[in-house]
N, C-alpha and C. Protein backbone atom coordinates (compact mmCIF):
# COMPACT_ATOMS: atom_id res chain seq x y z
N UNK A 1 42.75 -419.55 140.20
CA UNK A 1 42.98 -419.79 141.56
C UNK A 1 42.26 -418.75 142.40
N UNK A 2 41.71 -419.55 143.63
CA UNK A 2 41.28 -418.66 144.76
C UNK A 2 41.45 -418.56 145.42
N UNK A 3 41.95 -417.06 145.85
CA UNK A 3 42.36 -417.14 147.05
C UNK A 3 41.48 -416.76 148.57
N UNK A 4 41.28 -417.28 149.74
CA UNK A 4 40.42 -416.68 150.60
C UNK A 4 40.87 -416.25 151.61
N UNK A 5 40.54 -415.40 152.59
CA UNK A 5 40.71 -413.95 153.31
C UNK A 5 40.77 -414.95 154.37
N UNK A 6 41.37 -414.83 155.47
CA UNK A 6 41.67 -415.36 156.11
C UNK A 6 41.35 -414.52 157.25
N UNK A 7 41.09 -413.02 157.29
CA UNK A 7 40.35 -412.39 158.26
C UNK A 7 39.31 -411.76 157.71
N UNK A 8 38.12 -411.43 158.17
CA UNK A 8 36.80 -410.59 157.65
C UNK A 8 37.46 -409.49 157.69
N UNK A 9 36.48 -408.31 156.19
CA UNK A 9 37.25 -406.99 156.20
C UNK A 9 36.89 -406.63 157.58
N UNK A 10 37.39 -405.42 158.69
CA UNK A 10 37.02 -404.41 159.12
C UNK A 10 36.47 -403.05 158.99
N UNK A 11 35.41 -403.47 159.79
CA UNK A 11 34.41 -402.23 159.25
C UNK A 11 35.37 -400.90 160.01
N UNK A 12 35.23 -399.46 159.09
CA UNK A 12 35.87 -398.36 159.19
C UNK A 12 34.77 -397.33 159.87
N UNK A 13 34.80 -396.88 161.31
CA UNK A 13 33.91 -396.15 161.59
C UNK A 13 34.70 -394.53 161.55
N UNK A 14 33.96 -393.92 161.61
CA UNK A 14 34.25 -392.36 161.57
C UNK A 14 33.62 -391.71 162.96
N UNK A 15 34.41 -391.72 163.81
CA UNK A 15 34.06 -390.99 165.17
C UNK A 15 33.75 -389.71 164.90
N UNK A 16 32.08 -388.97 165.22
CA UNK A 16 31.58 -388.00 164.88
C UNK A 16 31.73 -387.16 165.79
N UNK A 17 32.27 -387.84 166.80
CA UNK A 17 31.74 -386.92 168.55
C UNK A 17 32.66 -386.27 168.62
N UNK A 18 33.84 -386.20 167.94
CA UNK A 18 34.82 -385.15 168.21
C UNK A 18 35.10 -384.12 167.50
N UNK A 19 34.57 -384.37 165.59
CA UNK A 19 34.70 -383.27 164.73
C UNK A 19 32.90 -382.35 165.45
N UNK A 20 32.38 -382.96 166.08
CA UNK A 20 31.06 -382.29 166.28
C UNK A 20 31.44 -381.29 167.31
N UNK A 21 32.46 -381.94 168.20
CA UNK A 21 32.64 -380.52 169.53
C UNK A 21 34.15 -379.78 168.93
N UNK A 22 34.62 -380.19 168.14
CA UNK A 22 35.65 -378.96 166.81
C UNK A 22 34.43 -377.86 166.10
N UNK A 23 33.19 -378.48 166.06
CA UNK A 23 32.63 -377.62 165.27
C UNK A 23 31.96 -376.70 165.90
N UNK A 24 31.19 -377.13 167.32
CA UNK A 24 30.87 -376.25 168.43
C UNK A 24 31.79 -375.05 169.10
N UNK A 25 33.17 -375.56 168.79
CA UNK A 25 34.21 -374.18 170.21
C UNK A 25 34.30 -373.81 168.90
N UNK A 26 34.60 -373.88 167.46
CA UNK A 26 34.80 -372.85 166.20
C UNK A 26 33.59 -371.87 166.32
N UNK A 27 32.21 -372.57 167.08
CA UNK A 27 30.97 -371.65 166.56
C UNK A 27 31.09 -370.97 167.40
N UNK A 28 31.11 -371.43 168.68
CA UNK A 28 31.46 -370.79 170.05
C UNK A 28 32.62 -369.45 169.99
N UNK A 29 33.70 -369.47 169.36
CA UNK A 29 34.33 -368.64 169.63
C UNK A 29 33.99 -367.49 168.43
N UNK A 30 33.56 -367.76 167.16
CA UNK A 30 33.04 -367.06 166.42
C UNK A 30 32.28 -366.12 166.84
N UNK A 31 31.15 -366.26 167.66
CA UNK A 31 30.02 -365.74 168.31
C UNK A 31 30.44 -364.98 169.38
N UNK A 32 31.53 -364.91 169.88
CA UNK A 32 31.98 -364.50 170.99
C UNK A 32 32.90 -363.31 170.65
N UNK A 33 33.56 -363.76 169.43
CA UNK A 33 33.97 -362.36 168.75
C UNK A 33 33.70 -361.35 167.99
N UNK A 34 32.79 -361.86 167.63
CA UNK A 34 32.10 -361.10 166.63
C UNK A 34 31.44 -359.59 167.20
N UNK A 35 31.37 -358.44 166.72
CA UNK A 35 31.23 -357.35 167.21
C UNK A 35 29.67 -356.71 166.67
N UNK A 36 28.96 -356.65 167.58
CA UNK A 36 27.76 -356.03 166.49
C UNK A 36 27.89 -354.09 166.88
N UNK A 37 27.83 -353.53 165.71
CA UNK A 37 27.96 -352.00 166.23
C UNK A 37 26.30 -351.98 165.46
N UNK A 38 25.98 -350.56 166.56
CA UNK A 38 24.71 -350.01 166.54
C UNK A 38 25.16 -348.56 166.03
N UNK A 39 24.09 -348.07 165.24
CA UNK A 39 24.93 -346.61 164.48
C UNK A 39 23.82 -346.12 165.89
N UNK A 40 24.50 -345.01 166.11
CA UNK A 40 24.07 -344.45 166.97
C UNK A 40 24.24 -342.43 166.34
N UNK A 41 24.21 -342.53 165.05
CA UNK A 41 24.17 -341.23 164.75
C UNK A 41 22.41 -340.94 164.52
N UNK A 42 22.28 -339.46 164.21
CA UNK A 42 20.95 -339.38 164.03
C UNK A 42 20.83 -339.01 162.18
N UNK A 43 19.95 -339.57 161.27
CA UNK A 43 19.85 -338.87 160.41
C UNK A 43 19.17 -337.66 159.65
N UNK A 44 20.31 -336.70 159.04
CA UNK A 44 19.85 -335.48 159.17
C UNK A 44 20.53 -334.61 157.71
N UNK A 45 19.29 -334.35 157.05
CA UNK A 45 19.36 -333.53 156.11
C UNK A 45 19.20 -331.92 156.58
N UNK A 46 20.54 -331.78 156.66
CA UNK A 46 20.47 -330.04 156.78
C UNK A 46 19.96 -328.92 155.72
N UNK A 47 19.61 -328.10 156.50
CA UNK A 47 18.64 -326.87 155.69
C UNK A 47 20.21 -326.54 154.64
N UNK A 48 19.11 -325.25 153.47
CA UNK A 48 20.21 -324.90 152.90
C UNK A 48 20.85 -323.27 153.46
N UNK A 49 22.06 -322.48 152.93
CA UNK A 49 21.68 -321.59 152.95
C UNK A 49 22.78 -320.92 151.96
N UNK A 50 22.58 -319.76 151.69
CA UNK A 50 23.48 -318.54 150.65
C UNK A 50 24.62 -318.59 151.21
N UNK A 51 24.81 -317.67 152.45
CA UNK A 51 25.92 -317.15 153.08
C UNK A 51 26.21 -318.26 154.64
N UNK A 52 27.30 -317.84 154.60
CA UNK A 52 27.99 -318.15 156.11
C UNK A 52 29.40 -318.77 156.11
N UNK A 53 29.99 -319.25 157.01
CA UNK A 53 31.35 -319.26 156.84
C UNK A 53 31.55 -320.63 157.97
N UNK A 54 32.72 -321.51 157.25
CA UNK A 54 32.56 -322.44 157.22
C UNK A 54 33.50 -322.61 159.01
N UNK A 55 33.33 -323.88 159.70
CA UNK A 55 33.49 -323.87 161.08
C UNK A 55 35.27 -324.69 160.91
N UNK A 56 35.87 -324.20 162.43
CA UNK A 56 36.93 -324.58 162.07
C UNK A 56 37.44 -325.82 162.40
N UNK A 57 37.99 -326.21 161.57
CA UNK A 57 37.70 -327.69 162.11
C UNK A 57 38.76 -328.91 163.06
N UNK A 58 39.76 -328.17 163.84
CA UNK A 58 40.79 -328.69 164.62
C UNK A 58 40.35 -328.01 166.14
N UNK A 59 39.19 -327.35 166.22
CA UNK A 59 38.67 -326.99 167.60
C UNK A 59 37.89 -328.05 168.23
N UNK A 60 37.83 -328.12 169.36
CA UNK A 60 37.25 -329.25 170.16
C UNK A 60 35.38 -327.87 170.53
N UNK A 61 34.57 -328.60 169.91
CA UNK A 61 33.48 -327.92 170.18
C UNK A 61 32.51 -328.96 170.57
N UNK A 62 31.59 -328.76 170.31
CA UNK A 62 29.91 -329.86 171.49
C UNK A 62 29.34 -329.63 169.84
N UNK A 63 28.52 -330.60 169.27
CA UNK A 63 27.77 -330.74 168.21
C UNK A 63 26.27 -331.44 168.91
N UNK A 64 25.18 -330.61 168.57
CA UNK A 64 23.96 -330.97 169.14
C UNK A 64 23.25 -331.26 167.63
N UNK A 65 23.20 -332.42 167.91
CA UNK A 65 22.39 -333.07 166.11
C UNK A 65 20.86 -333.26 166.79
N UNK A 66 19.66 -332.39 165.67
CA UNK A 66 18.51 -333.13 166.04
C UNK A 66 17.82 -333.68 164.48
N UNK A 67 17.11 -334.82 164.96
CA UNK A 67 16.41 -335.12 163.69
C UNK A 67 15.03 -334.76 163.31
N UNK A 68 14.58 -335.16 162.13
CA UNK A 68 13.19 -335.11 161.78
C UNK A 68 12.44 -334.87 162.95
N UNK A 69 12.48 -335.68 163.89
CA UNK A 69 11.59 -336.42 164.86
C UNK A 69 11.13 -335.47 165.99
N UNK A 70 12.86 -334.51 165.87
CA UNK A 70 13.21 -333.87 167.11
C UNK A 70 13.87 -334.52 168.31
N UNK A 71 14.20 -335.96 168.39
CA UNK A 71 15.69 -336.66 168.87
C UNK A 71 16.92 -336.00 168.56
N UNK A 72 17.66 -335.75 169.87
CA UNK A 72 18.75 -335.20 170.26
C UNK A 72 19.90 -336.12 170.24
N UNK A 73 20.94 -335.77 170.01
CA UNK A 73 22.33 -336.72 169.90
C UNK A 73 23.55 -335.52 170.36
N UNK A 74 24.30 -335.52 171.00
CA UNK A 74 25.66 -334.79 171.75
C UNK A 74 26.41 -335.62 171.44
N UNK A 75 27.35 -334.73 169.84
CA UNK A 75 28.64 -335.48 169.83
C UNK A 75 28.45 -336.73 169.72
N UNK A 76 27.23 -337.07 168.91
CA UNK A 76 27.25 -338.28 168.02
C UNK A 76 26.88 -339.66 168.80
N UNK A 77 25.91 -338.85 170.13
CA UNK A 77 25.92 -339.97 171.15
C UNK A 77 24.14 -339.82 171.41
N UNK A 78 23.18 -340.35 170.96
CA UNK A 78 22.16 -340.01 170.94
C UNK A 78 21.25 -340.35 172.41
N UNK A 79 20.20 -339.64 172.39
CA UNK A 79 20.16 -339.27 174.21
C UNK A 79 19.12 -339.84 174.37
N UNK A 80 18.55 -340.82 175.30
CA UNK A 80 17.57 -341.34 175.61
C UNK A 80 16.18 -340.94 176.03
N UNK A 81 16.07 -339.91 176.30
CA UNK A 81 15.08 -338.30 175.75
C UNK A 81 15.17 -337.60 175.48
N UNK A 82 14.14 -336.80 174.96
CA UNK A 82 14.14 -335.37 174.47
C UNK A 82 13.68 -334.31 174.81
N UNK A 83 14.20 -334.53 176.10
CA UNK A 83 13.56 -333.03 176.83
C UNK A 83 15.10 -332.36 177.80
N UNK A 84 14.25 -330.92 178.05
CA UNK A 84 15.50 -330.06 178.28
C UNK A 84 16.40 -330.76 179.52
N UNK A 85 16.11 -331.59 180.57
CA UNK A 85 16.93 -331.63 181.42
C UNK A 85 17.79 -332.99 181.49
N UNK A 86 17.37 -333.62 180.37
CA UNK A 86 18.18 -334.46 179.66
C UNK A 86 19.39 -333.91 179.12
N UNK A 87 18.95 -332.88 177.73
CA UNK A 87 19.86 -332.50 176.63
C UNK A 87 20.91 -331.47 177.84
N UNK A 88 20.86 -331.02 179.01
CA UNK A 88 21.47 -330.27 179.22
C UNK A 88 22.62 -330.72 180.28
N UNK A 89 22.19 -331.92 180.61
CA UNK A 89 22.85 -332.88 181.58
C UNK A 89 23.80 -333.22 180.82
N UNK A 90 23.79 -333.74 179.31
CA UNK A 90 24.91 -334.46 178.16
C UNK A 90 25.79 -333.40 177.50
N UNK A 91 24.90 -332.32 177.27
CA UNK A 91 25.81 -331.28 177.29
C UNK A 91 26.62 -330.62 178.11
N UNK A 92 26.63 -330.60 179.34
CA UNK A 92 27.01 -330.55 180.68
C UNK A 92 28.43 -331.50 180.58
N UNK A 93 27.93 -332.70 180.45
CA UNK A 93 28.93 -333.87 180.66
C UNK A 93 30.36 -334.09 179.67
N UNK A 94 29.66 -333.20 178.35
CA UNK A 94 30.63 -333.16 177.29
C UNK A 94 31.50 -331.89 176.99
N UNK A 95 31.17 -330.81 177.90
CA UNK A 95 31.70 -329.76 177.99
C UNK A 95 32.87 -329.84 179.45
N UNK A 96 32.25 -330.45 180.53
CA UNK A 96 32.90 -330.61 181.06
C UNK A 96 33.63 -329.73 182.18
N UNK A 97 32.27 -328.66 181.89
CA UNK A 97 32.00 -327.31 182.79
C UNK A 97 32.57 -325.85 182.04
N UNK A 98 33.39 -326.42 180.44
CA UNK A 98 33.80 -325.41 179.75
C UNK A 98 32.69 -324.67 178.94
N UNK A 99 32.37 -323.22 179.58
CA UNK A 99 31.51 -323.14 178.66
C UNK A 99 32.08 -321.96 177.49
N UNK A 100 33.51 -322.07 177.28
CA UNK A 100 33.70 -321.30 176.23
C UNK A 100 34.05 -322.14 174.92
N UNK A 101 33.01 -323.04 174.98
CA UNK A 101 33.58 -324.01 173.82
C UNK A 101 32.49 -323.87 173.23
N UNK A 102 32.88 -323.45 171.96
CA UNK A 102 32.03 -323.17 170.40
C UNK A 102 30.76 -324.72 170.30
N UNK A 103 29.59 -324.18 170.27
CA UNK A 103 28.70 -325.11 169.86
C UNK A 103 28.00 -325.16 168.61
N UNK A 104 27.81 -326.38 168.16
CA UNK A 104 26.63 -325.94 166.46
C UNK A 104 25.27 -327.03 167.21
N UNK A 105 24.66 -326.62 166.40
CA UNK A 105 23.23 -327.24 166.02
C UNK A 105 23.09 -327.54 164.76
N UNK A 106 23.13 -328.76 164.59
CA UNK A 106 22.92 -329.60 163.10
C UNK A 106 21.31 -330.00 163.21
N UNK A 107 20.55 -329.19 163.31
CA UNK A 107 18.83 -329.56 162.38
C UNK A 107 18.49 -330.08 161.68
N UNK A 108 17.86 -331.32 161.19
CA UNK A 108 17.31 -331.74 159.86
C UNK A 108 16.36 -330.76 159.58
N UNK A 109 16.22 -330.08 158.28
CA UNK A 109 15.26 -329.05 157.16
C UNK A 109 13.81 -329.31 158.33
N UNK A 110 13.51 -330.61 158.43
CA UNK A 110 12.01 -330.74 158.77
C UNK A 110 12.21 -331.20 160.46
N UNK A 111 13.26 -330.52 161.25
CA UNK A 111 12.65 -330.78 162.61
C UNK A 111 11.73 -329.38 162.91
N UNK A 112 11.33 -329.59 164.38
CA UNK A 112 10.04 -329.47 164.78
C UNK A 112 10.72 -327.66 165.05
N UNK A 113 10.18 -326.95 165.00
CA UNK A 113 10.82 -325.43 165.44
C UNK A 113 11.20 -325.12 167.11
N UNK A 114 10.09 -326.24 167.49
CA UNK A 114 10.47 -326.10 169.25
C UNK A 114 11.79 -326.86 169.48
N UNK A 115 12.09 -327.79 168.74
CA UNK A 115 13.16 -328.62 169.49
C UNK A 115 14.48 -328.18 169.42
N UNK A 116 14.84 -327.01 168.03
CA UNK A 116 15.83 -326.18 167.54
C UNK A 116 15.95 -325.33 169.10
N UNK A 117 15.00 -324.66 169.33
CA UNK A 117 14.29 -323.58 170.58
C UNK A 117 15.22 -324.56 171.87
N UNK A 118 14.51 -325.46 171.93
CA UNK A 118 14.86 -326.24 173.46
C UNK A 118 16.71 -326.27 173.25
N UNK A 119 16.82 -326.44 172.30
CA UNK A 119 18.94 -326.73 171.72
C UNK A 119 19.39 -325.42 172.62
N UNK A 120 18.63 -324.39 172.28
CA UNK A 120 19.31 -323.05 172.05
C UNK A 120 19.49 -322.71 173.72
N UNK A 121 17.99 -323.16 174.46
CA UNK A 121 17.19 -322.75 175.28
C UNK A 121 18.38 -323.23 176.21
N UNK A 122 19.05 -324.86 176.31
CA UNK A 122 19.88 -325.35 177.23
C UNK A 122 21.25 -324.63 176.93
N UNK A 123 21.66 -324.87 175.81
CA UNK A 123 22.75 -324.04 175.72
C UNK A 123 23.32 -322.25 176.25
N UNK A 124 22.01 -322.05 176.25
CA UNK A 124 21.47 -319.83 177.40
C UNK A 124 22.01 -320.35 178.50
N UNK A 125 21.33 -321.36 178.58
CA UNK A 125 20.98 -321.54 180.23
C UNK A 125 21.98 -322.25 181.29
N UNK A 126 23.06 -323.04 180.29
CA UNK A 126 24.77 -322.91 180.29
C UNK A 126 25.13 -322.19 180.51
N UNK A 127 25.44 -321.42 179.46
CA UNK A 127 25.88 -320.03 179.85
C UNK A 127 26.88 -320.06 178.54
N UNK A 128 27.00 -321.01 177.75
CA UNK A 128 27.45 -320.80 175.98
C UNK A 128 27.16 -319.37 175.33
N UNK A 129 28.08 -319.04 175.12
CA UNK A 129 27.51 -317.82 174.11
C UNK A 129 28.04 -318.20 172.20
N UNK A 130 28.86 -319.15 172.43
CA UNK A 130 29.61 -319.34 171.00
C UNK A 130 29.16 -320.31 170.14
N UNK A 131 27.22 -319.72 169.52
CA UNK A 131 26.39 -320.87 169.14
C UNK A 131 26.04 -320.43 167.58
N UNK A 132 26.49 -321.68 167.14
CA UNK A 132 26.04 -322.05 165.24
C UNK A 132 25.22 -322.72 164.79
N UNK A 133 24.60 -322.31 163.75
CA UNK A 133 23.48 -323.40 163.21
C UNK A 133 24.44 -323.76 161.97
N UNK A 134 24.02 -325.40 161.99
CA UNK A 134 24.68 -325.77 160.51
C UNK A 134 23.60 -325.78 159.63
N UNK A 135 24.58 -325.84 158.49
CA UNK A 135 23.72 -325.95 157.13
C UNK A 135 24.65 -326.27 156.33
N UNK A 136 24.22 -326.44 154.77
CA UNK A 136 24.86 -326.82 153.39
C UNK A 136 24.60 -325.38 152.37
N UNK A 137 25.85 -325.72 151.63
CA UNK A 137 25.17 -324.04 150.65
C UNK A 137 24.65 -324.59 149.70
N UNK A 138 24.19 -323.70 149.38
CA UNK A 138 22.19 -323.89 148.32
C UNK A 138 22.86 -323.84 147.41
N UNK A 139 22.56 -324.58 146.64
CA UNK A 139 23.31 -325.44 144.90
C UNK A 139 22.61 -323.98 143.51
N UNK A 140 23.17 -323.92 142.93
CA UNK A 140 22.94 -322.83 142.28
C UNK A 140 23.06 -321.46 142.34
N UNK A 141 23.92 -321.07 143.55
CA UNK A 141 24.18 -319.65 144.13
C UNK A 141 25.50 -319.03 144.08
């Protein structure tokens, strides 16, 4: 026996236009949260040395990082030039007019000898007297 359909199947469509704008505000908000960080440290292989004594480390002090290059960074905030009336303006800004606050100079081994000079030069001319060079102790000593 046969039996016959008495209605044609119905065709099954899949409405695309709405999983398509589910998939747009998911991309949309993805993109919108998403965080891009920029390292903004400088990198820097410090010299070595024998002696010295290590800094203390619950004091609020100014850290002047320079690199290879001789690029300046204050407190881990790197400075959009490298010349003295720049570096002394950020140092200025991060001191905060205190100038009895302990400073270091973190050098990479191979910056330039003037740019160590210019560190020192803004920091005189502050009026800082409480100034360190960093370093690492020399492996075998």
């Amino acid at each position: 026996m046969k039996f016959r359909r008495r209605r044609p199947r119905e065709q099954i469509d899949i409405n695309l236009a709405s999983l398509i704008d589910i998939v747009f505000v998911l991309l949309l908000f993805f993109v919108v949260t998403t965080t891009f960080t920029r390292e903004t440290q400088l990198r820097i292989e410090l010299p070595q040395a024998v002696s010295g004594a290590p800094q203390e480390p619950d004091v609020k002090h100014i850290d002047i990082a320079i690199n290879a290059d001789g690029e300046y960074a204050v407190n881990n905030k790197r400075l959009p030039k490298s010349d003295l009336d720049t570096l002394m303006g950020a140092i200025q800004a991060e001191a905060g007019g205190n100038t009895t606050l302990p400073m270091a100079i973190s050098a990479d081994g191979k910056t330039p000898h003037q740019a160590v000079i210019t560190a020192m030069d803004a920091a005189g001319q502050l009026g800082f007297s409480r100034l360190s060079i960093t370093t690492v102790e020399a492996q075998g000593h």
